[in-house]
PDB file of N, CA and C in Angstrom:
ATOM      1  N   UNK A   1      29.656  15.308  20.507  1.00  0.00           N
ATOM      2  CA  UNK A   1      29.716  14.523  19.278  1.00  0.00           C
ATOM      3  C   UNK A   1      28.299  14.155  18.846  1.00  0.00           C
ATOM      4  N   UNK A   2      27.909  14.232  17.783  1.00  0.00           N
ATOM      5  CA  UNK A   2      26.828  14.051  16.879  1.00  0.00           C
ATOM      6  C   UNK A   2      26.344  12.431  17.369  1.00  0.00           C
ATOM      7  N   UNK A   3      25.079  11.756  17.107  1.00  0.00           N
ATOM      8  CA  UNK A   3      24.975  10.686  17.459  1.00  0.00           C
ATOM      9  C   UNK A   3      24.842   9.982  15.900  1.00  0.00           C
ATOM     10  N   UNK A   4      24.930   8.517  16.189  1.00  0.00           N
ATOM     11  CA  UNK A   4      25.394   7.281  15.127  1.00  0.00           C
ATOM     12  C   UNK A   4      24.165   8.252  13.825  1.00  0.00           C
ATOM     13  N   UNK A   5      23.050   7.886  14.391  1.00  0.00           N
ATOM     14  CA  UNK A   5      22.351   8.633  13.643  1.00  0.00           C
ATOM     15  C   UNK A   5      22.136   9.896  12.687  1.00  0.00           C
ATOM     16  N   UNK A   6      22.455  10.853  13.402  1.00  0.00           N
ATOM     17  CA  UNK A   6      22.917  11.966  12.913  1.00  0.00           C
ATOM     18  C   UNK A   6      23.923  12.122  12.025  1.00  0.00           C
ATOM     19  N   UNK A   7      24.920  11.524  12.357  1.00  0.00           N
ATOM     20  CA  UNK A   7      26.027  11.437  11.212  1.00  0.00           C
ATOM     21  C   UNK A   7      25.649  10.538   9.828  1.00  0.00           C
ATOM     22  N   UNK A   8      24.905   9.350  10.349  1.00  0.00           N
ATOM     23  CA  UNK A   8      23.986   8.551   9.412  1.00  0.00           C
ATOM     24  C   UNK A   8      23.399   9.608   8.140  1.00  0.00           C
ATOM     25  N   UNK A   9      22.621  10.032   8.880  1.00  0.00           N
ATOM     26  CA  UNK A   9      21.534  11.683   7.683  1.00  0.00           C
ATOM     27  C   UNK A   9      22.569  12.442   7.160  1.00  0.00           C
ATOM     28  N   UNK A  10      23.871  13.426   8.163  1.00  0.00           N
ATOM     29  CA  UNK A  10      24.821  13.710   7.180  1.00  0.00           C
ATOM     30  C   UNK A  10      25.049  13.487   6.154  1.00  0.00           C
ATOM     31  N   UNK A  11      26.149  12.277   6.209  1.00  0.00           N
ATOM     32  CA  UNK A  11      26.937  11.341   5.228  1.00  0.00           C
ATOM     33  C   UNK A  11      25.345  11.075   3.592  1.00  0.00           C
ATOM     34  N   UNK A  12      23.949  10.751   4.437  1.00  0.00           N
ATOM     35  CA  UNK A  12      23.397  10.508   3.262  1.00  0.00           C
ATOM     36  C   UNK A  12      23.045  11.375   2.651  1.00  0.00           C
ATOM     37  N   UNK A  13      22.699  12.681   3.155  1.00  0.00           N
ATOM     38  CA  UNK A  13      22.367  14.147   2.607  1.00  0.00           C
ATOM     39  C   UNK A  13      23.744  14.641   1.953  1.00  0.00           C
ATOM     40  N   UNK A  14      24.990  14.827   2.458  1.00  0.00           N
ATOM     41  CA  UNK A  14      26.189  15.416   1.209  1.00  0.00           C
ATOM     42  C   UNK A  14      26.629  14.490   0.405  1.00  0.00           C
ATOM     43  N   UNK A  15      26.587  12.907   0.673  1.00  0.00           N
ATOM     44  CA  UNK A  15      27.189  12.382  -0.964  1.00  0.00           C
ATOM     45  C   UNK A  15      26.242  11.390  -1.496  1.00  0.00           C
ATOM     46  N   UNK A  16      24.897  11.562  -1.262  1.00  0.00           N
ATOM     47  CA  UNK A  16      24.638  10.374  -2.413  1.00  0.00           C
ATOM     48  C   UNK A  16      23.413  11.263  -3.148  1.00  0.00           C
ATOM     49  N   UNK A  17      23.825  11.190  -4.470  1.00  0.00           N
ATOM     50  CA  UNK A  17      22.578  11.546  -5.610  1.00  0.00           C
ATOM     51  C   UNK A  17      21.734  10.934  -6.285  1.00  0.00           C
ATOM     52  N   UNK A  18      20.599  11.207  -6.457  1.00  0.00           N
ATOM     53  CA  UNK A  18      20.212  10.685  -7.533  1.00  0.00           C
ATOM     54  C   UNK A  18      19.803  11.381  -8.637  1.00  0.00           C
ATOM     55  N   UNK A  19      19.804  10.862 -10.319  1.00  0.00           N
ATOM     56  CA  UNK A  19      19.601  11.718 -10.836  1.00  0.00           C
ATOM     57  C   UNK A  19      20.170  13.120 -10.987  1.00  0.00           C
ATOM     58  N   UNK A  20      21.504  13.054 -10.308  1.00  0.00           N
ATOM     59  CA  UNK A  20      22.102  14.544 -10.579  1.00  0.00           C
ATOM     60  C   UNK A  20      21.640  14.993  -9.500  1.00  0.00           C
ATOM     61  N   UNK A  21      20.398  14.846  -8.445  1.00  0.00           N
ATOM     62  CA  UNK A  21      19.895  15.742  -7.531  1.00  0.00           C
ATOM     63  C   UNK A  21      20.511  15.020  -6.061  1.00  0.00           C
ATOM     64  N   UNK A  22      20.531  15.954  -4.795  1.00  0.00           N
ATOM     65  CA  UNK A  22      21.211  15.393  -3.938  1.00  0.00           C
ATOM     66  C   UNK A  22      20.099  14.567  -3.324  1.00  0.00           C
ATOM     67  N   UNK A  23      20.546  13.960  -3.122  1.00  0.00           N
ATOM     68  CA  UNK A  23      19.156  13.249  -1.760  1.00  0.00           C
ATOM     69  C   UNK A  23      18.319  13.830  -1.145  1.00  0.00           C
ATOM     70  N   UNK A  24      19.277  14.791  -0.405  1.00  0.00           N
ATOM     71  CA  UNK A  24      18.617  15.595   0.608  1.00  0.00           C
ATOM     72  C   UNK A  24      18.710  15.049   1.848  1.00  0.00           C
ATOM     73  N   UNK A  25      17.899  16.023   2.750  1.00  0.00           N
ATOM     74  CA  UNK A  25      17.886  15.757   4.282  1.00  0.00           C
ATOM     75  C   UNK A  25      17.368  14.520   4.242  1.00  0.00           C
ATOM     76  N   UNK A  26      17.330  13.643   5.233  1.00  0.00           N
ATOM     77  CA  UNK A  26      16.648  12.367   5.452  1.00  0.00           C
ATOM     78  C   UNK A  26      16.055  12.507   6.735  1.00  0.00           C
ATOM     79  N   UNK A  27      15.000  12.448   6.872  1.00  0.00           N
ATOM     80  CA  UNK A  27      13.838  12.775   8.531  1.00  0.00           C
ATOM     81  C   UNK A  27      13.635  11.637   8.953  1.00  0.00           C
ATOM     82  N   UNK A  28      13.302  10.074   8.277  1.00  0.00           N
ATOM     83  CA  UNK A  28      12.825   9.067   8.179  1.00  0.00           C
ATOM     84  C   UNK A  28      13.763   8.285   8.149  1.00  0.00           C
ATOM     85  N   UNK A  29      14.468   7.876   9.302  1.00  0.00           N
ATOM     86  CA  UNK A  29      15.356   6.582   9.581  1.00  0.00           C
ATOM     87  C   UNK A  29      15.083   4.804   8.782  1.00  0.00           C
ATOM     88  N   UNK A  30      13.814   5.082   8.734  1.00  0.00           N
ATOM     89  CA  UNK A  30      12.385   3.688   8.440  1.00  0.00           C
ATOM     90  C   UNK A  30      12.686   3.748   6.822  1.00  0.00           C
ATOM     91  N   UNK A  31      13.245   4.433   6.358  1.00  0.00           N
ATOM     92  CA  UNK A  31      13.616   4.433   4.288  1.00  0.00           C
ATOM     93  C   UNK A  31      14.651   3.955   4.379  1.00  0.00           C
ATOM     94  N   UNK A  32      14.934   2.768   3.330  1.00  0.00           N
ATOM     95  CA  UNK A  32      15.542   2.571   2.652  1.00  0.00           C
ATOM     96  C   UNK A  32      16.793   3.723   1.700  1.00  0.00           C
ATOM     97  N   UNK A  33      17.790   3.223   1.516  1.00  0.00           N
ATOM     98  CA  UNK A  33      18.680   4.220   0.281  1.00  0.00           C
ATOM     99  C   UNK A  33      18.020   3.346  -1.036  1.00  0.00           C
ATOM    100  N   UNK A  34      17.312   2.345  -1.309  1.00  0.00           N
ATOM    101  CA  UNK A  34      16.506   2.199  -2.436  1.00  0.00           C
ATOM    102  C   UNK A  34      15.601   2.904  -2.757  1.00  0.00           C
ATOM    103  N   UNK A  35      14.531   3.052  -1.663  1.00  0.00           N
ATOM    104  CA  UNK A  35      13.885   3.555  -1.875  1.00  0.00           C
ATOM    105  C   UNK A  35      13.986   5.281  -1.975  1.00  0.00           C
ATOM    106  N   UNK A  36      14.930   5.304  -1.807  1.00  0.00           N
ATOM    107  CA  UNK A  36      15.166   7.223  -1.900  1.00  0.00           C
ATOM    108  C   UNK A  36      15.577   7.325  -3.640  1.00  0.00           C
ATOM    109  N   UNK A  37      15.958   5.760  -4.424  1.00  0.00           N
ATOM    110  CA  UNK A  37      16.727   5.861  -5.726  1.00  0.00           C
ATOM    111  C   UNK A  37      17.570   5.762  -5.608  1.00  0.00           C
ATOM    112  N   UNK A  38      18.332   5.530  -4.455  1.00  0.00           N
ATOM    113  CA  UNK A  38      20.127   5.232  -4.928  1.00  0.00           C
ATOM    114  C   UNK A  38      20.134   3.594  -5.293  1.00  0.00           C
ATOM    115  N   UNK A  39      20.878   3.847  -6.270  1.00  0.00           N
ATOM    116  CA  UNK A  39      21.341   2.699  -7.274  1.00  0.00           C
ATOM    117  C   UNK A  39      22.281   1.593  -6.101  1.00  0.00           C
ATOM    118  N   UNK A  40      22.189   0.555  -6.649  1.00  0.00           N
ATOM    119  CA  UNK A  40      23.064  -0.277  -5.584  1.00  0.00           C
ATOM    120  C   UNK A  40      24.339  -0.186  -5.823  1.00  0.00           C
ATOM    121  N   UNK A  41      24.979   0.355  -7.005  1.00  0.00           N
ATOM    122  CA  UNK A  41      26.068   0.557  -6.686  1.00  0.00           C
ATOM    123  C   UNK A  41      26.587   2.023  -5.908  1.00  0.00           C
ATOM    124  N   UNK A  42      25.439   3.186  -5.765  1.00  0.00           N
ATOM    125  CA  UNK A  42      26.240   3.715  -4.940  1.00  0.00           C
ATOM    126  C   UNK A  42      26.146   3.306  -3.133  1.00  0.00           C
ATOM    127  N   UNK A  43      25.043   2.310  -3.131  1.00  0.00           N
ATOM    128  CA  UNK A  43      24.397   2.304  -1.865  1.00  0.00           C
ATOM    129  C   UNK A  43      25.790   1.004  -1.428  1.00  0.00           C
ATOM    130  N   UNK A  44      26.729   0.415  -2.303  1.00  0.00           N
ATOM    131  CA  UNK A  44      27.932   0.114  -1.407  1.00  0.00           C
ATOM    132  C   UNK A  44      28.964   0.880  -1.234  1.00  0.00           C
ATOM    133  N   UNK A  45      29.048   1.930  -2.655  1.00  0.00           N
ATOM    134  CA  UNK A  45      29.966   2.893  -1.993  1.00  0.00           C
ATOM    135  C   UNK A  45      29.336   3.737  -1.037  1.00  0.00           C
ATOM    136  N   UNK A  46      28.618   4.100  -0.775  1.00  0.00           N
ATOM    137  CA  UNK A  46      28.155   4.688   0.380  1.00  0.00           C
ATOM    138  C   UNK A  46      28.299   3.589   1.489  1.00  0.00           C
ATOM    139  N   UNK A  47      28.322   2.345   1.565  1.00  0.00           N
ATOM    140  CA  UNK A  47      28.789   1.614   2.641  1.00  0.00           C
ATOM    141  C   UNK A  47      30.259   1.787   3.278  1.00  0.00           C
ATOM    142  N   UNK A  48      31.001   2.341   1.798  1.00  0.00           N
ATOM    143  CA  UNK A  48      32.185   2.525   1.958  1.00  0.00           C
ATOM    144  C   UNK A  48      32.881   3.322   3.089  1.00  0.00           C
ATOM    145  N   UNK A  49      32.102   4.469   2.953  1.00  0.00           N
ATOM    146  CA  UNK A  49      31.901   5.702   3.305  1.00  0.00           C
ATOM    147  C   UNK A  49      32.016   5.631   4.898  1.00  0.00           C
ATOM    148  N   UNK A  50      30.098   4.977   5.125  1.00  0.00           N
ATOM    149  CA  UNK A  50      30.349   4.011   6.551  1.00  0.00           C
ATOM    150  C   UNK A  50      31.266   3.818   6.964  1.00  0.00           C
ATOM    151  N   UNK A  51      32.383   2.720   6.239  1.00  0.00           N
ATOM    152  CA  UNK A  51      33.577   2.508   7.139  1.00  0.00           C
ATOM    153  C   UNK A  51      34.207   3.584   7.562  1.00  0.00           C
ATOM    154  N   UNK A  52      34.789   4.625   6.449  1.00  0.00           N
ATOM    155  CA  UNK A  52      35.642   5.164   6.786  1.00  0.00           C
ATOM    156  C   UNK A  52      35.567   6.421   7.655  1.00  0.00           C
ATOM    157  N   UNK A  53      33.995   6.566   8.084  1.00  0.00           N
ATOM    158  CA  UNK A  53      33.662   7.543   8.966  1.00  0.00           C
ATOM    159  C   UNK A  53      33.510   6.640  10.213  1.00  0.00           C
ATOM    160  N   UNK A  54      33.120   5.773  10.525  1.00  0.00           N
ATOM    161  CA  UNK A  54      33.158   5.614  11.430  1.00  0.00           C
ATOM    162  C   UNK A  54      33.881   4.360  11.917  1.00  0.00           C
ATOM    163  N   UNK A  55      35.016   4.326  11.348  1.00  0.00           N
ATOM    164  CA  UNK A  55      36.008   2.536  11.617  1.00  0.00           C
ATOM    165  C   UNK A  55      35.119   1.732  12.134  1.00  0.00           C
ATOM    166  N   UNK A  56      34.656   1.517  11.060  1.00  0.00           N
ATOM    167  CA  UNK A  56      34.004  -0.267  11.612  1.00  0.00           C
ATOM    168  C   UNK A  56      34.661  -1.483   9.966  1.00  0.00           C
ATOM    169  N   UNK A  57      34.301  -2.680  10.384  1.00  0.00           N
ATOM    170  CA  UNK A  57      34.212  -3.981   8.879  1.00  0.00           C
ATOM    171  C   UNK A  57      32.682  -3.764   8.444  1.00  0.00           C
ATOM    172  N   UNK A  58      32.394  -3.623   7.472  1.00  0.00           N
ATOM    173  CA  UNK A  58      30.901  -3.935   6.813  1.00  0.00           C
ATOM    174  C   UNK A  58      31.435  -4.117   5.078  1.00  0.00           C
ATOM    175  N   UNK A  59      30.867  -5.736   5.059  1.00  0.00           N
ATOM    176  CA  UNK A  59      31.219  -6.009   3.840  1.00  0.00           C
ATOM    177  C   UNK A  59      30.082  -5.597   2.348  1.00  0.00           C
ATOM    178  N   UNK A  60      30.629  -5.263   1.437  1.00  0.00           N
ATOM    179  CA  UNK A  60      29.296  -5.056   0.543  1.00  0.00           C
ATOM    180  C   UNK A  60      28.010  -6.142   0.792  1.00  0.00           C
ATOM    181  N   UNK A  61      28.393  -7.656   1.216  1.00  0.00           N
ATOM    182  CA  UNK A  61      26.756  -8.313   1.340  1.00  0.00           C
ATOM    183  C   UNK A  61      26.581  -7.738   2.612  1.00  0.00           C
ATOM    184  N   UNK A  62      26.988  -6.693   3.517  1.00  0.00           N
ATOM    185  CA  UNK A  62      26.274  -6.483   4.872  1.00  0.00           C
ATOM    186  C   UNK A  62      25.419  -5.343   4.254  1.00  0.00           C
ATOM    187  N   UNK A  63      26.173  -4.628   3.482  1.00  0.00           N
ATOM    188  CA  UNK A  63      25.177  -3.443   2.705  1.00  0.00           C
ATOM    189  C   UNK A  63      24.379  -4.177   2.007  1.00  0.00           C
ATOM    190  N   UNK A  64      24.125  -4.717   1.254  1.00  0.00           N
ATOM    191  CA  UNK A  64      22.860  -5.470   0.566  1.00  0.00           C
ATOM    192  C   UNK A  64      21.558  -6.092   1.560  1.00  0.00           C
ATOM    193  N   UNK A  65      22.235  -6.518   2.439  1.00  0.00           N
ATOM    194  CA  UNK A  65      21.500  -7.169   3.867  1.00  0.00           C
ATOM    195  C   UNK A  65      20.731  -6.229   4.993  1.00  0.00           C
ATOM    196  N   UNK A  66      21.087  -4.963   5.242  1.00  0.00           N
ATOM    197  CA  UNK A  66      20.408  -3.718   5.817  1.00  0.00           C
ATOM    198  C   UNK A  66      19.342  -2.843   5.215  1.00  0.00           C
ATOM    199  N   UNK A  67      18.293  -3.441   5.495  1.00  0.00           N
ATOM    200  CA  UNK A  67      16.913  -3.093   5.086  1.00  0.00           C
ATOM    201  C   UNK A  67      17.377  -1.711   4.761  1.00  0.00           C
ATOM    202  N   UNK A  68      17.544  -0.588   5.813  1.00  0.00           N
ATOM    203  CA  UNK A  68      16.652   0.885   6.370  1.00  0.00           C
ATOM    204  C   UNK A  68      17.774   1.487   7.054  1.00  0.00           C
ATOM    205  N   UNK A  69      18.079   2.338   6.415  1.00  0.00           N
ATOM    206  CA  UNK A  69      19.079   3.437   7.655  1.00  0.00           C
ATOM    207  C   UNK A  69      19.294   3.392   9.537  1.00  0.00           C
ATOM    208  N   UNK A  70      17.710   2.764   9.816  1.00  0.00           N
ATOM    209  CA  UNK A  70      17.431   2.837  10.579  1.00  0.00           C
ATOM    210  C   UNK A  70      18.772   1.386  11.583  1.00  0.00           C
ATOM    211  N   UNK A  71      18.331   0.252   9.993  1.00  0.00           N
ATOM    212  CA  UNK A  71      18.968  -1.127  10.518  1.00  0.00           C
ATOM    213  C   UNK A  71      20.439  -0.441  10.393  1.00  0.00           C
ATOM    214  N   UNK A  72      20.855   0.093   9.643  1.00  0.00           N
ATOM    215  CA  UNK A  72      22.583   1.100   9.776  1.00  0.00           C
ATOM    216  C   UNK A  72      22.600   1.262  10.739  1.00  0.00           C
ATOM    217  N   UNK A  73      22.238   2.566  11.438  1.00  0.00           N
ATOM    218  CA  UNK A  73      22.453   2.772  12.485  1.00  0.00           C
ATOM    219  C   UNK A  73      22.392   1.828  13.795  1.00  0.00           C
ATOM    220  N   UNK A  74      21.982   0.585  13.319  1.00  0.00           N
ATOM    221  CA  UNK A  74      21.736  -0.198  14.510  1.00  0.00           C
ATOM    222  C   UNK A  74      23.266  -1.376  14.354  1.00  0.00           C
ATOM    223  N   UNK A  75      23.254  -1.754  13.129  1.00  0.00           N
ATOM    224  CA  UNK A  75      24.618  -2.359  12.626  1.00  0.00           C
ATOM    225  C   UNK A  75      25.797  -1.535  13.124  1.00  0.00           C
ATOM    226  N   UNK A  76      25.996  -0.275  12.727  1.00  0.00           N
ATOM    227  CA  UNK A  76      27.428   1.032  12.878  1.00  0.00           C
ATOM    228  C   UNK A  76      27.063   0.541  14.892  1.00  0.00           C
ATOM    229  N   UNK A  77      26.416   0.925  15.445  1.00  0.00           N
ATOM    230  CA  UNK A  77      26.269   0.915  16.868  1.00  0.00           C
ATOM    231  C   UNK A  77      26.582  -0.573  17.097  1.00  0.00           C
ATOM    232  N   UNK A  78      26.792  -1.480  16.866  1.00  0.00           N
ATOM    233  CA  UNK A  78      27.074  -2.790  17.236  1.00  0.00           C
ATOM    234  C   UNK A  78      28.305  -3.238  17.123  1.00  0.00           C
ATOM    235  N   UNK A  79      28.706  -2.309  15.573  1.00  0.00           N
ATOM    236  CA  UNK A  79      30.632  -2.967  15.299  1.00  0.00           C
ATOM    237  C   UNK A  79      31.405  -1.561  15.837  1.00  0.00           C
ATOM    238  N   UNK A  80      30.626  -0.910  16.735  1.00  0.00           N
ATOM    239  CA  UNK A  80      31.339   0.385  17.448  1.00  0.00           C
ATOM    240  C   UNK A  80      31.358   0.099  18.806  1.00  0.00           C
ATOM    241  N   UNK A  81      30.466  -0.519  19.683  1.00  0.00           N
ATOM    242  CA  UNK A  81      30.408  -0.255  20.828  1.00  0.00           C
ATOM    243  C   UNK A  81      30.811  -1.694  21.456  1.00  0.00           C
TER     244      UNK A  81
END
């Protein structure tokens, strides 16, 4: 099985765009989904997403509250393990 992480870069490389363009790969755990341009409203549906890949609770203010992919992956590993 893929680690928290890995699935993390997945999920952000096939559904979030900006501008019509995909994101792309993500190498850099330490970025923000602001700073890549995703709009805050997709950066809670992409929280959404979170849940439903990996059954956890994360409320839209927990998505507003997670700096960096990096802090995701550290949040998803906490309401998982």
């Amino acid at each position: 099985m893929a680690s928290t992480a890995d699935r993390i870069k997945a999920l952000v490389s096939e559904n979030l765009e900006v501008d019509g363009q995909s994101v792309g790969p993500v190498n850099d755990l330490n970025t923000s989904l602001s700073d890549l341009g995703v709009s805050s409203v997709d950066i809670v549906a992409f929280g959404r997403l979170v849940v439903n890949e990996f059954g956890i609770s994360m409320s839209a203010e927990d998505c507003a509250d997670i700096p960096t992919l990096a802090d995701l992956v550290k949040f998803v590993d906490g309401q998982s393990g």
